[in-house]
PDB file of N, CA and C in Angstrom:
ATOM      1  N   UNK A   1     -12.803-109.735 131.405  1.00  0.00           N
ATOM      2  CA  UNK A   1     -13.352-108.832 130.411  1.00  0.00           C
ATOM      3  C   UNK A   1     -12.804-109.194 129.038  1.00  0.00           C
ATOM      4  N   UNK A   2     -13.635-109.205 128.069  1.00  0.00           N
ATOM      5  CA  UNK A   2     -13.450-109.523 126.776  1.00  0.00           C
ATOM      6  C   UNK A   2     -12.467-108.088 126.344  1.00  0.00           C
ATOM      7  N   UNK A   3     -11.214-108.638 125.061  1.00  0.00           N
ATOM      8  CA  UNK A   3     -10.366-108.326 124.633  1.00  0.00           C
ATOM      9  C   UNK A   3     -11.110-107.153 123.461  1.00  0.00           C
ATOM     10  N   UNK A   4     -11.023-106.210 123.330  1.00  0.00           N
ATOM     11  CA  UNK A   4     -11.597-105.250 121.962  1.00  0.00           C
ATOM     12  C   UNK A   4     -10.500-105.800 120.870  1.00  0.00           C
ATOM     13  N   UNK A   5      -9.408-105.846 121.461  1.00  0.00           N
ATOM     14  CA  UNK A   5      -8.584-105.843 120.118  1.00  0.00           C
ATOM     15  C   UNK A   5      -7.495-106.689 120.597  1.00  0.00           C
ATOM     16  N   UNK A   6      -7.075-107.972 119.438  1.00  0.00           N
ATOM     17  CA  UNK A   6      -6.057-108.731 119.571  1.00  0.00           C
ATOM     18  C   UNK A   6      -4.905-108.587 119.009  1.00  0.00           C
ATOM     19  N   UNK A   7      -4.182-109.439 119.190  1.00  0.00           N
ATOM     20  CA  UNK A   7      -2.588-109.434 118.370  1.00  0.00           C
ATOM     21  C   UNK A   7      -2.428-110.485 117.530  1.00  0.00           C
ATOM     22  N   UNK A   8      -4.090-111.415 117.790  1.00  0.00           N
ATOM     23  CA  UNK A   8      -3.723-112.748 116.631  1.00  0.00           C
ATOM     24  C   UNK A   8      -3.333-111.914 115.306  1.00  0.00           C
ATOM     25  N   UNK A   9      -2.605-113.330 114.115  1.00  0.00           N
ATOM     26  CA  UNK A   9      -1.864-112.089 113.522  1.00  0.00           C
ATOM     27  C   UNK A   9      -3.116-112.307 112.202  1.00  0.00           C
ATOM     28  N   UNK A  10      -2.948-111.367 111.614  1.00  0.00           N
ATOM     29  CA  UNK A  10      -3.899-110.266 110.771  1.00  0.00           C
ATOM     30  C   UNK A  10      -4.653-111.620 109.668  1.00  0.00           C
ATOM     31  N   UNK A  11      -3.118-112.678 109.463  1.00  0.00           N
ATOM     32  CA  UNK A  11      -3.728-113.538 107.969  1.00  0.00           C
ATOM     33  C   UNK A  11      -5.154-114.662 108.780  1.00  0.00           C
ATOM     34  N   UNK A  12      -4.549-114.414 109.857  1.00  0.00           N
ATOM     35  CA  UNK A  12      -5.371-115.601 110.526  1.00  0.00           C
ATOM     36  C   UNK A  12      -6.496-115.269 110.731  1.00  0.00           C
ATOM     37  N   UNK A  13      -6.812-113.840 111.140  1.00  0.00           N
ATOM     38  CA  UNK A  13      -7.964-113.416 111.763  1.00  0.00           C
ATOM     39  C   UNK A  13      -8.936-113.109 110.612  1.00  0.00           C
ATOM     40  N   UNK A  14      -8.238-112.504 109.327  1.00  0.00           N
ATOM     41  CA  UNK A  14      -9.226-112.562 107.585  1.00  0.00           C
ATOM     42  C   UNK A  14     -10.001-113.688 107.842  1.00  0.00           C
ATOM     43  N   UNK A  15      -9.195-115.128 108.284  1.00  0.00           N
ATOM     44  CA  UNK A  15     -10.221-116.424 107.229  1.00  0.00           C
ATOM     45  C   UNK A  15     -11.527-116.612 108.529  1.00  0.00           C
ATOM     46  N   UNK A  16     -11.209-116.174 109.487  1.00  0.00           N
ATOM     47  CA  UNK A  16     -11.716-116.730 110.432  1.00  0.00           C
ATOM     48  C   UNK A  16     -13.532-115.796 110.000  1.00  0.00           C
ATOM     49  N   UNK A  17     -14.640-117.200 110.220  1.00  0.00           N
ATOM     50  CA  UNK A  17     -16.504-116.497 109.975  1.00  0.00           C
ATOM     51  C   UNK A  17     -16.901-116.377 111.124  1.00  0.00           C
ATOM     52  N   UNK A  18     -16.927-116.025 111.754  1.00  0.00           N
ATOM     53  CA  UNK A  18     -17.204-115.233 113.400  1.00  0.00           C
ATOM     54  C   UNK A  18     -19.323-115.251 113.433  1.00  0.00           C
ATOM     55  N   UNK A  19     -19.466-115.709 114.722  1.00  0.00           N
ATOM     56  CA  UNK A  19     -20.795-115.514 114.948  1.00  0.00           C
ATOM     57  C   UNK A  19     -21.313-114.005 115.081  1.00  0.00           C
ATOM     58  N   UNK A  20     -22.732-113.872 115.107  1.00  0.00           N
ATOM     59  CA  UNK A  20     -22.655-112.582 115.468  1.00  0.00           C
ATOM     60  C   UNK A  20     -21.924-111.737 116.860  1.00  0.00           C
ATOM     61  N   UNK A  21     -21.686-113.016 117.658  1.00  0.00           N
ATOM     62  CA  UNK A  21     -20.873-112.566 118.878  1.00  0.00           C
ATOM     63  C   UNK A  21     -19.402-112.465 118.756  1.00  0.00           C
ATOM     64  N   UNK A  22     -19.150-112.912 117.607  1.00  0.00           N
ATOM     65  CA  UNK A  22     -17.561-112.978 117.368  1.00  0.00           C
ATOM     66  C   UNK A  22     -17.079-114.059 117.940  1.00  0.00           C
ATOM     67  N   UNK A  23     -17.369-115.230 117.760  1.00  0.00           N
ATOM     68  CA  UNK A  23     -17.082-116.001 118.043  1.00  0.00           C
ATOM     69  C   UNK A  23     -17.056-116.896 117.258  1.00  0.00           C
ATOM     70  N   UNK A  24     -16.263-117.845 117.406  1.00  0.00           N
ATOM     71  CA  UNK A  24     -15.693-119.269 116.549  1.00  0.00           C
ATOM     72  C   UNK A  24     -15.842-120.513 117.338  1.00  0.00           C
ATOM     73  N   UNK A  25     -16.415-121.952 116.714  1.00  0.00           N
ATOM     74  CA  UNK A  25     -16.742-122.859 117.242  1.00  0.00           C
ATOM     75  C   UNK A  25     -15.304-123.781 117.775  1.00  0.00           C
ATOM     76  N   UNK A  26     -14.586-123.594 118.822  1.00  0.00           N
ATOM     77  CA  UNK A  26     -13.695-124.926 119.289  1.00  0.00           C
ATOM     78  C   UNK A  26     -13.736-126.024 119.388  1.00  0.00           C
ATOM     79  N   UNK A  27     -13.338-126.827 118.494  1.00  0.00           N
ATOM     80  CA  UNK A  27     -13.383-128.536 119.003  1.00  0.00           C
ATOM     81  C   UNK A  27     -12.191-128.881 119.736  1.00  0.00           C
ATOM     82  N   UNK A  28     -12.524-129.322 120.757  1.00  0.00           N
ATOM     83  CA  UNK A  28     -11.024-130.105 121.644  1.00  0.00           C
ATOM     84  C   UNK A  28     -10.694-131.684 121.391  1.00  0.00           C
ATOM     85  N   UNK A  29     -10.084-132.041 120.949  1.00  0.00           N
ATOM     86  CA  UNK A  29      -9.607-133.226 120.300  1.00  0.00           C
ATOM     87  C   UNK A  29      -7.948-134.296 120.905  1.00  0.00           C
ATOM     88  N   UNK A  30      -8.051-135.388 122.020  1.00  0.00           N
ATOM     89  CA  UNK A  30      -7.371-135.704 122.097  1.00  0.00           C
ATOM     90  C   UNK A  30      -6.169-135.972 120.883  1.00  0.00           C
ATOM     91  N   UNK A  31      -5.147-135.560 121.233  1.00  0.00           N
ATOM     92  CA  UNK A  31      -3.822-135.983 120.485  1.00  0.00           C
ATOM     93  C   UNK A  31      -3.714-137.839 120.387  1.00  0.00           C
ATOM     94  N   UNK A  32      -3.567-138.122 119.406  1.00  0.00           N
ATOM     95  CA  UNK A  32      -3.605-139.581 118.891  1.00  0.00           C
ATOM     96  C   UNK A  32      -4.628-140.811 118.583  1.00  0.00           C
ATOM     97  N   UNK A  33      -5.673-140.153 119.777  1.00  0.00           N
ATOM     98  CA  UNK A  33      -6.576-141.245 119.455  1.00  0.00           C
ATOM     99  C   UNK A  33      -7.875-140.547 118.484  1.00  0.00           C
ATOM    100  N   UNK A  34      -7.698-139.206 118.472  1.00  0.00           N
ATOM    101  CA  UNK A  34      -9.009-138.725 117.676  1.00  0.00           C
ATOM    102  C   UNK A  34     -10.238-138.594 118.547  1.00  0.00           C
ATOM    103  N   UNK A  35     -10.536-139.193 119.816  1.00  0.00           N
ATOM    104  CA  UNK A  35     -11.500-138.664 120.901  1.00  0.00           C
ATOM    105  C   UNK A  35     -11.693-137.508 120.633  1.00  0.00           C
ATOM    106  N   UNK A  36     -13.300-137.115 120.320  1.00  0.00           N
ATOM    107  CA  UNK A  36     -13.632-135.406 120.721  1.00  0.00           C
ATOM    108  C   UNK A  36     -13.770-135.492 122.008  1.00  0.00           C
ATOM    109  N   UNK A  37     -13.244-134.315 122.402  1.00  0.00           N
ATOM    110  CA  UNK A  37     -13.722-133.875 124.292  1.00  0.00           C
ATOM    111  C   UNK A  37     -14.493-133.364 124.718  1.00  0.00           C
ATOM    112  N   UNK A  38     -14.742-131.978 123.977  1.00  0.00           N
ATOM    113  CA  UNK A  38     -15.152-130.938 124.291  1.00  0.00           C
ATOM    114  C   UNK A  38     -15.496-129.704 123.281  1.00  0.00           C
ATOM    115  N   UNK A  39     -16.555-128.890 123.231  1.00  0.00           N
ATOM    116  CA  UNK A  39     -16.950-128.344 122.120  1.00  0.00           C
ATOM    117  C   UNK A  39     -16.810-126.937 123.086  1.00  0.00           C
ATOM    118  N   UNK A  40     -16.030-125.801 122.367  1.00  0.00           N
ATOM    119  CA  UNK A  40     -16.257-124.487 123.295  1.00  0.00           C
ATOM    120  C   UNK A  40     -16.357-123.555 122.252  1.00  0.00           C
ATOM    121  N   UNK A  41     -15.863-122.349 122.755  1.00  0.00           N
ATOM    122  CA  UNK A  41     -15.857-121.107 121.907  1.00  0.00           C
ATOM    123  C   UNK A  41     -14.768-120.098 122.219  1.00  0.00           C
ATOM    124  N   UNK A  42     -13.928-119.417 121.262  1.00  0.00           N
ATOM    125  CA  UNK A  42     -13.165-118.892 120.975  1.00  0.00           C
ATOM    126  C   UNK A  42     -13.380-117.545 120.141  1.00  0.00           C
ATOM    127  N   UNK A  43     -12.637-116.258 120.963  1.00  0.00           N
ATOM    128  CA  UNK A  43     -12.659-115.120 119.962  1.00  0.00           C
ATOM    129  C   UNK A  43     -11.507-115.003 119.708  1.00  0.00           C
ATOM    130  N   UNK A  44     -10.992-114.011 118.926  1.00  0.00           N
ATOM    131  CA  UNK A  44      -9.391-113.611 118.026  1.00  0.00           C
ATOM    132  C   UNK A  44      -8.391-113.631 119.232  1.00  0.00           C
ATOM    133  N   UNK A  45      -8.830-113.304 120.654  1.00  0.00           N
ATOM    134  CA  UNK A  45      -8.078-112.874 121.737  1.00  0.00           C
ATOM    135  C   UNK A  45      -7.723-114.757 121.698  1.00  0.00           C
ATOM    136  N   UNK A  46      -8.405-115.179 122.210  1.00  0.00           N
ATOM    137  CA  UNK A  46      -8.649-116.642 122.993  1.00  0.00           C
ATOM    138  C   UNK A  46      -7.990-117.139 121.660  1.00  0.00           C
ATOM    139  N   UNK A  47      -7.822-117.193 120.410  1.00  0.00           N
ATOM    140  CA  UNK A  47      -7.761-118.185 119.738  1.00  0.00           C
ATOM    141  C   UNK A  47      -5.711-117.824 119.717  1.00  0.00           C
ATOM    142  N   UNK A  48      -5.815-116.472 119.846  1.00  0.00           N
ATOM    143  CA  UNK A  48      -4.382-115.599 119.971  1.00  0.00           C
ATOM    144  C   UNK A  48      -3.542-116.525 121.232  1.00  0.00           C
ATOM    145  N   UNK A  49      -3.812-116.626 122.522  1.00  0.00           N
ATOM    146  CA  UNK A  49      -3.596-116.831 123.371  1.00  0.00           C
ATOM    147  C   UNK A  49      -3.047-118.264 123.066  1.00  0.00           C
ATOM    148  N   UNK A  50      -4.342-118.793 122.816  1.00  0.00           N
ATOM    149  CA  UNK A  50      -3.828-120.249 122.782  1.00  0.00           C
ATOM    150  C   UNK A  50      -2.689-121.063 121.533  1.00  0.00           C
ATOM    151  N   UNK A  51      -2.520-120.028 120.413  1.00  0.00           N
ATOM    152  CA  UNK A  51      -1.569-120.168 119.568  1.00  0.00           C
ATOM    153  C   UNK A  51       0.040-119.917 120.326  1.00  0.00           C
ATOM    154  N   UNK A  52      -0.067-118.957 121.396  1.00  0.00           N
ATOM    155  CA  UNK A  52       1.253-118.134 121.629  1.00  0.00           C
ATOM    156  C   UNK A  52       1.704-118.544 123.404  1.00  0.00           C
ATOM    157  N   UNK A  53       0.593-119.387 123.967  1.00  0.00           N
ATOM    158  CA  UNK A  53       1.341-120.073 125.687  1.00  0.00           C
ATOM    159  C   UNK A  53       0.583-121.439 125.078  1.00  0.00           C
ATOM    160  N   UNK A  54       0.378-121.870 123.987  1.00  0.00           N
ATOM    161  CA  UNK A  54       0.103-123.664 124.040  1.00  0.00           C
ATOM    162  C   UNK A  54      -0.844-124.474 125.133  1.00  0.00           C
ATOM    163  N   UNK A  55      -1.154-123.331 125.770  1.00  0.00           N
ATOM    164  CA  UNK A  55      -2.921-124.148 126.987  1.00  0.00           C
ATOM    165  C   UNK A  55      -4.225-123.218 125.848  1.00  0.00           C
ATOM    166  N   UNK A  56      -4.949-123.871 126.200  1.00  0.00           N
ATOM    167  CA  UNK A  56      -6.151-124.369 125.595  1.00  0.00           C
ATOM    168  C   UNK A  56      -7.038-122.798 125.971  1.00  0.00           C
ATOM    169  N   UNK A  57      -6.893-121.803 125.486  1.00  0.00           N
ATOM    170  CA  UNK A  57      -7.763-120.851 125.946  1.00  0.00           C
ATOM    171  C   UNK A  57      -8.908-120.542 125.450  1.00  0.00           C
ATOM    172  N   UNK A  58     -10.163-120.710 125.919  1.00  0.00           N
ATOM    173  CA  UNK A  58     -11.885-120.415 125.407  1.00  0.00           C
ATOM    174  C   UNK A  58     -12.105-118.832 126.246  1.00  0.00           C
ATOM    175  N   UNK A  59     -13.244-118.557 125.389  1.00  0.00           N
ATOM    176  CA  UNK A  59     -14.417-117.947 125.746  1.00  0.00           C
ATOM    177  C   UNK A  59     -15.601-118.219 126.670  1.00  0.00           C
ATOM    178  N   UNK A  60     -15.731-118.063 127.716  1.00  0.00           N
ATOM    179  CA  UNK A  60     -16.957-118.534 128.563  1.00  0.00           C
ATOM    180  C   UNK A  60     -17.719-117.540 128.322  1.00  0.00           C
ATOM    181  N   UNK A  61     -19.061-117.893 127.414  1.00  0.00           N
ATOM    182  CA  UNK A  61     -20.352-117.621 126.998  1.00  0.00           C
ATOM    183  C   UNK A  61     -20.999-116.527 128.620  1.00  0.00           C
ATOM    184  N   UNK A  62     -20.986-117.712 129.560  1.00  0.00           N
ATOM    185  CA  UNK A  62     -21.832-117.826 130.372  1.00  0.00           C
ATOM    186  C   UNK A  62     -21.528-116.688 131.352  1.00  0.00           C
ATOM    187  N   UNK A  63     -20.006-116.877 131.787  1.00  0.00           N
ATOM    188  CA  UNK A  63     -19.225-115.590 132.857  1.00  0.00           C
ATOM    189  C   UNK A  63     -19.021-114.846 131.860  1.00  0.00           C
ATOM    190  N   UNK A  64     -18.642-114.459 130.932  1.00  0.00           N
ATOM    191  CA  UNK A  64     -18.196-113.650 130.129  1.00  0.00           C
ATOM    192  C   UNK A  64     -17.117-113.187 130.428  1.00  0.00           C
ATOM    193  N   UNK A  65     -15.814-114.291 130.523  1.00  0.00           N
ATOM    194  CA  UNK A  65     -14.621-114.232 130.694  1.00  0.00           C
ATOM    195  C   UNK A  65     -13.748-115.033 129.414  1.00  0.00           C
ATOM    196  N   UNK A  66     -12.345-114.900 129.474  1.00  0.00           N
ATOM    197  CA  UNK A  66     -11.798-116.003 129.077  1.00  0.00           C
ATOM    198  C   UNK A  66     -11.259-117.036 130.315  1.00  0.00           C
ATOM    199  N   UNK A  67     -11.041-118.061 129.794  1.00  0.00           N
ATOM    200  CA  UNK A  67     -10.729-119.501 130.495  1.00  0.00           C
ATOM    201  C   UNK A  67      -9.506-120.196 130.186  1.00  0.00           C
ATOM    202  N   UNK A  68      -8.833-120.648 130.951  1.00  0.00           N
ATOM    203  CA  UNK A  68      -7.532-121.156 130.462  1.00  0.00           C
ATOM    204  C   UNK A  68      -7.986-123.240 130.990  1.00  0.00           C
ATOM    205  N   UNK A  69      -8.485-123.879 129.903  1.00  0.00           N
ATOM    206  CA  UNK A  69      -8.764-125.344 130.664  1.00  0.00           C
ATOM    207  C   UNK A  69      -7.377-125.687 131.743  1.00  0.00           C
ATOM    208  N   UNK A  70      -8.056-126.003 132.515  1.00  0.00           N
ATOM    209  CA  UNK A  70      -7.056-126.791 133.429  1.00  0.00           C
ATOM    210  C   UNK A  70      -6.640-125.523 134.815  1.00  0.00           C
ATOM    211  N   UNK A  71      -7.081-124.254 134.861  1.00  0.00           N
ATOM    212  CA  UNK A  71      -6.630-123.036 135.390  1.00  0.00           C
ATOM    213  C   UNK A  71      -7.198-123.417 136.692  1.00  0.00           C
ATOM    214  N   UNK A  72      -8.175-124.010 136.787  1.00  0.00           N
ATOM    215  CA  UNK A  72      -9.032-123.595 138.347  1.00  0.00           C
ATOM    216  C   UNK A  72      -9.014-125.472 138.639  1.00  0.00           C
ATOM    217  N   UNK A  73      -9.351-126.245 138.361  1.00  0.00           N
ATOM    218  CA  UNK A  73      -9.331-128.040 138.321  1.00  0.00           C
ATOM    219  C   UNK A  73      -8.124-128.649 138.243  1.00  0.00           C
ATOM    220  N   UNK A  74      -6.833-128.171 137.227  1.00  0.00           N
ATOM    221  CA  UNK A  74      -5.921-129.203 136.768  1.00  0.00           C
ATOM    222  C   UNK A  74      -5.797-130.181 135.638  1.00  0.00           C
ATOM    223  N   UNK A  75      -7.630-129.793 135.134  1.00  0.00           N
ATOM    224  CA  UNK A  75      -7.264-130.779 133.953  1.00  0.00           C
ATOM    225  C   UNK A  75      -6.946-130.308 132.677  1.00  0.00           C
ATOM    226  N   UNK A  76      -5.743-129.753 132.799  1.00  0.00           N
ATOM    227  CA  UNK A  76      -5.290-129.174 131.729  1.00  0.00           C
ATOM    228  C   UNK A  76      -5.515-129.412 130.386  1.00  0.00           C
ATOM    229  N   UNK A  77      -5.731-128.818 129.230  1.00  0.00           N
ATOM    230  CA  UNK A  77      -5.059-129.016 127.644  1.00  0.00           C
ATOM    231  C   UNK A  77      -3.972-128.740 127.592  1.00  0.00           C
ATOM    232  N   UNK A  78      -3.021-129.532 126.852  1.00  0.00           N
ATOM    233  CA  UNK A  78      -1.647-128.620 126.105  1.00  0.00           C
ATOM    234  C   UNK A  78      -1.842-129.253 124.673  1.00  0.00           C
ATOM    235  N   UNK A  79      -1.571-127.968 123.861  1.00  0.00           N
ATOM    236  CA  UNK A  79      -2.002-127.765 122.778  1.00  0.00           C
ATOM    237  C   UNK A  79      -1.249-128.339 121.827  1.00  0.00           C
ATOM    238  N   UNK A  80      -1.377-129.108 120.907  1.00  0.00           N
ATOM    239  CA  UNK A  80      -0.252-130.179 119.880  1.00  0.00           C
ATOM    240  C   UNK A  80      -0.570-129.597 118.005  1.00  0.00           C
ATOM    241  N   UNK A  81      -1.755-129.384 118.545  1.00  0.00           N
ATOM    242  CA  UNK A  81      -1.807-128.544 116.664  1.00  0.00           C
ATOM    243  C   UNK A  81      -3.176-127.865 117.012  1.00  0.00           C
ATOM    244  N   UNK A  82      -3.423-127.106 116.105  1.00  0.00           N
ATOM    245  CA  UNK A  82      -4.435-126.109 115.956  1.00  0.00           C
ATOM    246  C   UNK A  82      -4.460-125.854 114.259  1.00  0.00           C
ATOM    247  N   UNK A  83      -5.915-126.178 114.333  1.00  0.00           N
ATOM    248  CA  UNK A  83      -6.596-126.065 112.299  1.00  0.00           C
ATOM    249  C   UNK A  83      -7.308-125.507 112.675  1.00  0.00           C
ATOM    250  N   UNK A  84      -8.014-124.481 111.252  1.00  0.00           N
ATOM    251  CA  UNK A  84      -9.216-123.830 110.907  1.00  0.00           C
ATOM    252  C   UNK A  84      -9.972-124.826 110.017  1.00  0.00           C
ATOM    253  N   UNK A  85     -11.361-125.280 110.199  1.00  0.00           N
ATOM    254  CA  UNK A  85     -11.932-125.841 108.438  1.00  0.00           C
ATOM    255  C   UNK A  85     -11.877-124.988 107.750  1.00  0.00           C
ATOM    256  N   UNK A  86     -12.916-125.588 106.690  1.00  0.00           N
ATOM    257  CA  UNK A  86     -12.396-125.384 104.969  1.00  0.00           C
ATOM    258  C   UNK A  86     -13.214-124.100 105.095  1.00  0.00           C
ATOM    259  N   UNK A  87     -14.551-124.192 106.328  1.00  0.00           N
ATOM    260  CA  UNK A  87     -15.166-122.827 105.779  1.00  0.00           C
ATOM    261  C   UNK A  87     -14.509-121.563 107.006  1.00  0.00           C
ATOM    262  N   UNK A  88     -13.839-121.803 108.314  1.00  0.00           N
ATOM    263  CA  UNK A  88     -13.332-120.626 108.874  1.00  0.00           C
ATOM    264  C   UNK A  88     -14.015-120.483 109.542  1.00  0.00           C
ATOM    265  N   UNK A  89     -15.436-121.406 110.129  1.00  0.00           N
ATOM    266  CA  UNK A  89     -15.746-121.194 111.041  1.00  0.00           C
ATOM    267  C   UNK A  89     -15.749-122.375 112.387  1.00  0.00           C
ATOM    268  N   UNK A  90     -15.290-122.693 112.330  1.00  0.00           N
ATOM    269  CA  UNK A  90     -14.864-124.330 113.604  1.00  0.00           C
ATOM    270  C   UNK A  90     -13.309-123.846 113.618  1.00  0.00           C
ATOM    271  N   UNK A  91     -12.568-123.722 115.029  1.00  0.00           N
ATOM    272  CA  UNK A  91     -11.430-124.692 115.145  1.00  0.00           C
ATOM    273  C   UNK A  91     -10.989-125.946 115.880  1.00  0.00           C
ATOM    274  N   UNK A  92     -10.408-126.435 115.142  1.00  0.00           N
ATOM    275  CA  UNK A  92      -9.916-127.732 115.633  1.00  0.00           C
ATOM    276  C   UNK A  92      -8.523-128.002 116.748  1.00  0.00           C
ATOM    277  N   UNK A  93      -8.723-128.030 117.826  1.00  0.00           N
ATOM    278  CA  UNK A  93      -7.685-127.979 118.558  1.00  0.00           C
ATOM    279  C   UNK A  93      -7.249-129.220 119.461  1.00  0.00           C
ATOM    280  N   UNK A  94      -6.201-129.892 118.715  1.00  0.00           N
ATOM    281  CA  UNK A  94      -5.754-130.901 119.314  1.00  0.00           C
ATOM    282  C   UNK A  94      -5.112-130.771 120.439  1.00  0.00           C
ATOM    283  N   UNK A  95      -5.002-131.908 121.675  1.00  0.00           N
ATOM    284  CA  UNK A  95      -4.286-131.371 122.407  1.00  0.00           C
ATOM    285  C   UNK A  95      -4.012-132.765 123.529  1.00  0.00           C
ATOM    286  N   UNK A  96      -3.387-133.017 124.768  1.00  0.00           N
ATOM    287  CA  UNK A  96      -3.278-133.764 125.097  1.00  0.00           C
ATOM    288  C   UNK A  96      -3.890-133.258 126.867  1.00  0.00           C
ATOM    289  N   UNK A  97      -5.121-134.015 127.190  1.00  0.00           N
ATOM    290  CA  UNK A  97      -5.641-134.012 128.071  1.00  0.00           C
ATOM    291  C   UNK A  97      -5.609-134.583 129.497  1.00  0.00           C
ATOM    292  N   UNK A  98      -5.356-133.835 130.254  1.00  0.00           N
ATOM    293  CA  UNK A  98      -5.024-133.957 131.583  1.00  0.00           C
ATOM    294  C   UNK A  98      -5.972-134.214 132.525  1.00  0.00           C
ATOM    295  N   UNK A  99      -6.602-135.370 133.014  1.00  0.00           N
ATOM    296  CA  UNK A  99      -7.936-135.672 133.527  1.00  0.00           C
ATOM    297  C   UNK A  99      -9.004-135.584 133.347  1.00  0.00           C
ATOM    298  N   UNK A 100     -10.395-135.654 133.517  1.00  0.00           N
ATOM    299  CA  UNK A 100     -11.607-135.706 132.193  1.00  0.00           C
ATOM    300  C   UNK A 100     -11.934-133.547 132.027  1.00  0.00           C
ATOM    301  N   UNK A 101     -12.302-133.712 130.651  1.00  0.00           N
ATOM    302  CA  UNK A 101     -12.310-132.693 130.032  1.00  0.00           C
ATOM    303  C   UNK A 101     -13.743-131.924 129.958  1.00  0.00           C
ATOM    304  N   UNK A 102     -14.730-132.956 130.753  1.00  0.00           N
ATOM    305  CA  UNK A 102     -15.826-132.400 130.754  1.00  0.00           C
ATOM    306  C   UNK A 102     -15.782-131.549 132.326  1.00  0.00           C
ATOM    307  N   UNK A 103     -16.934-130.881 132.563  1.00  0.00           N
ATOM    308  CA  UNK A 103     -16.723-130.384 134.236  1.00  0.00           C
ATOM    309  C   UNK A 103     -18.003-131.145 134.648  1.00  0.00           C
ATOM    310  N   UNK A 104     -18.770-132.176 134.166  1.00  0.00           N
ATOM    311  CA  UNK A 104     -18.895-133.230 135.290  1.00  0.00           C
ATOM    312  C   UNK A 104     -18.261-134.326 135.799  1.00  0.00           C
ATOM    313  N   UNK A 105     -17.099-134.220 135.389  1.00  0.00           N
ATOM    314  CA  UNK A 105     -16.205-135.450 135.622  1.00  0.00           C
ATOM    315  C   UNK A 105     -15.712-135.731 135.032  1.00  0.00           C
ATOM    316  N   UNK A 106     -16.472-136.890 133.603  1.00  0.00           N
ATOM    317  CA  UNK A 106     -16.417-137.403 132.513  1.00  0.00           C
ATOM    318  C   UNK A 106     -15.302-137.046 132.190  1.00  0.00           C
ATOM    319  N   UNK A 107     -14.595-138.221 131.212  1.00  0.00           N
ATOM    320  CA  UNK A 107     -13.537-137.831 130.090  1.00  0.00           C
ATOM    321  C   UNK A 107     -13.675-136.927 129.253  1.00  0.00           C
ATOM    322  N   UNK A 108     -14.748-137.107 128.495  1.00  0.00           N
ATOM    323  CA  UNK A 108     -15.536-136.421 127.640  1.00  0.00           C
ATOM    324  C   UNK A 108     -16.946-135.814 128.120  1.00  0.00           C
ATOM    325  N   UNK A 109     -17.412-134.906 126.773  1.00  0.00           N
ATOM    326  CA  UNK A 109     -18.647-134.101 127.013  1.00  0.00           C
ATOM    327  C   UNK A 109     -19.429-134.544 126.599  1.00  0.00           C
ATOM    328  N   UNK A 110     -19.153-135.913 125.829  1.00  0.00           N
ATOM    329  CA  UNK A 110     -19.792-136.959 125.070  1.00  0.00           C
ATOM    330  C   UNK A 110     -20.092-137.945 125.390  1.00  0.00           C
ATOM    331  N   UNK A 111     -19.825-138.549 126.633  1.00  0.00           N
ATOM    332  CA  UNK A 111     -20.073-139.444 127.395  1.00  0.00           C
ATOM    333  C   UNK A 111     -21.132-140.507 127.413  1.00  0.00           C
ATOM    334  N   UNK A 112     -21.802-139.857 128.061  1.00  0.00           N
ATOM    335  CA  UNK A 112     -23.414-140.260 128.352  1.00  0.00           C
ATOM    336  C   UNK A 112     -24.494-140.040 126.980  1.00  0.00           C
ATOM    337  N   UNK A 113     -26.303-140.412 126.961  1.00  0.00           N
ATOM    338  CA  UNK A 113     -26.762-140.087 126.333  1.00  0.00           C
ATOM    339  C   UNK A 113     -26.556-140.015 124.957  1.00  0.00           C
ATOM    340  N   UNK A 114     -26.082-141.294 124.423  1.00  0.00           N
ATOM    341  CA  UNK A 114     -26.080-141.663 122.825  1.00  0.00           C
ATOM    342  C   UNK A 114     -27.685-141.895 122.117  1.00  0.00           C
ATOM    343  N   UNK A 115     -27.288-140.593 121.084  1.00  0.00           N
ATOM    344  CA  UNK A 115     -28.846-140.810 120.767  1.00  0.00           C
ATOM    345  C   UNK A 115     -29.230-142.186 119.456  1.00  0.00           C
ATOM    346  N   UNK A 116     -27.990-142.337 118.938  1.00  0.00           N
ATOM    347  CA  UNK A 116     -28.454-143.464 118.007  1.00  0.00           C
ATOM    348  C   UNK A 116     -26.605-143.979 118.257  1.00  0.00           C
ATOM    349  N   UNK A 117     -26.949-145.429 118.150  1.00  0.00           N
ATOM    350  CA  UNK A 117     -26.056-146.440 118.155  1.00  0.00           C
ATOM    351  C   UNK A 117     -26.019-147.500 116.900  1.00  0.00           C
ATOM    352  N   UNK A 118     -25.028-148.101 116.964  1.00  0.00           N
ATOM    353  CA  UNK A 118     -25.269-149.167 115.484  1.00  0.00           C
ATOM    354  C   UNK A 118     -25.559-150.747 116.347  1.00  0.00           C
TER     355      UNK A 118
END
């Protein structure tokens, strides 16, 4: 069950532009090499969480739960930095990935299906 009210702290939660669902766009971003992984979603609870135990906590759209990556599979995130952009609505969450990050397998969610190449 989704959180009514968080403890993220107050300066953080001002900048943050929330969808109409209250939600914020997650990018998951290997630590060092710059690989994107994974694109999710995050509310004040989830974005709280994952600032304050360092695993990777989303919003599942779909169950309408939160998710801890790596909770039910093993392929964990642990979390190495966490940014807002310039406009407050994306975060950027680096992290170091523990077996592929997509849930078909894949390393990535990016894998397959390149629509333009050079």
């Amino acid at each position: 069950m989704r959180v009514e009210t968080s403890q993220l702290d107050p300066a953080i939660a001002a900048r943050l532009k929330r969808n109409a669902d209250g939600l914020v766009c997650a990018v998951a971003q290997q630590c060092g090499t710059g690989e994107v992984l994974m694109v999710a979603w995050m509310d004040d609870e989830a974005l709280h969480r994952t600032l304050t135990t360092g695993r990777a906590t989303y919003w599942s759209r779909s169950r309408e739960e939160y998710w801890v990556k790596g909770e039910s599979s093993g392929h964990a995130q642990q979390v190495h930095e966490v940014r807002l952009d310039c406009d407050g609505d994306t975060v950027l969450v680096t992290v170091d990935q523990t077996g592929p990050a997509c849930h078909t397998g894949t390393r990535t969610c990016f894998d397959a299906d390149a629509l333009l190449t050079p």
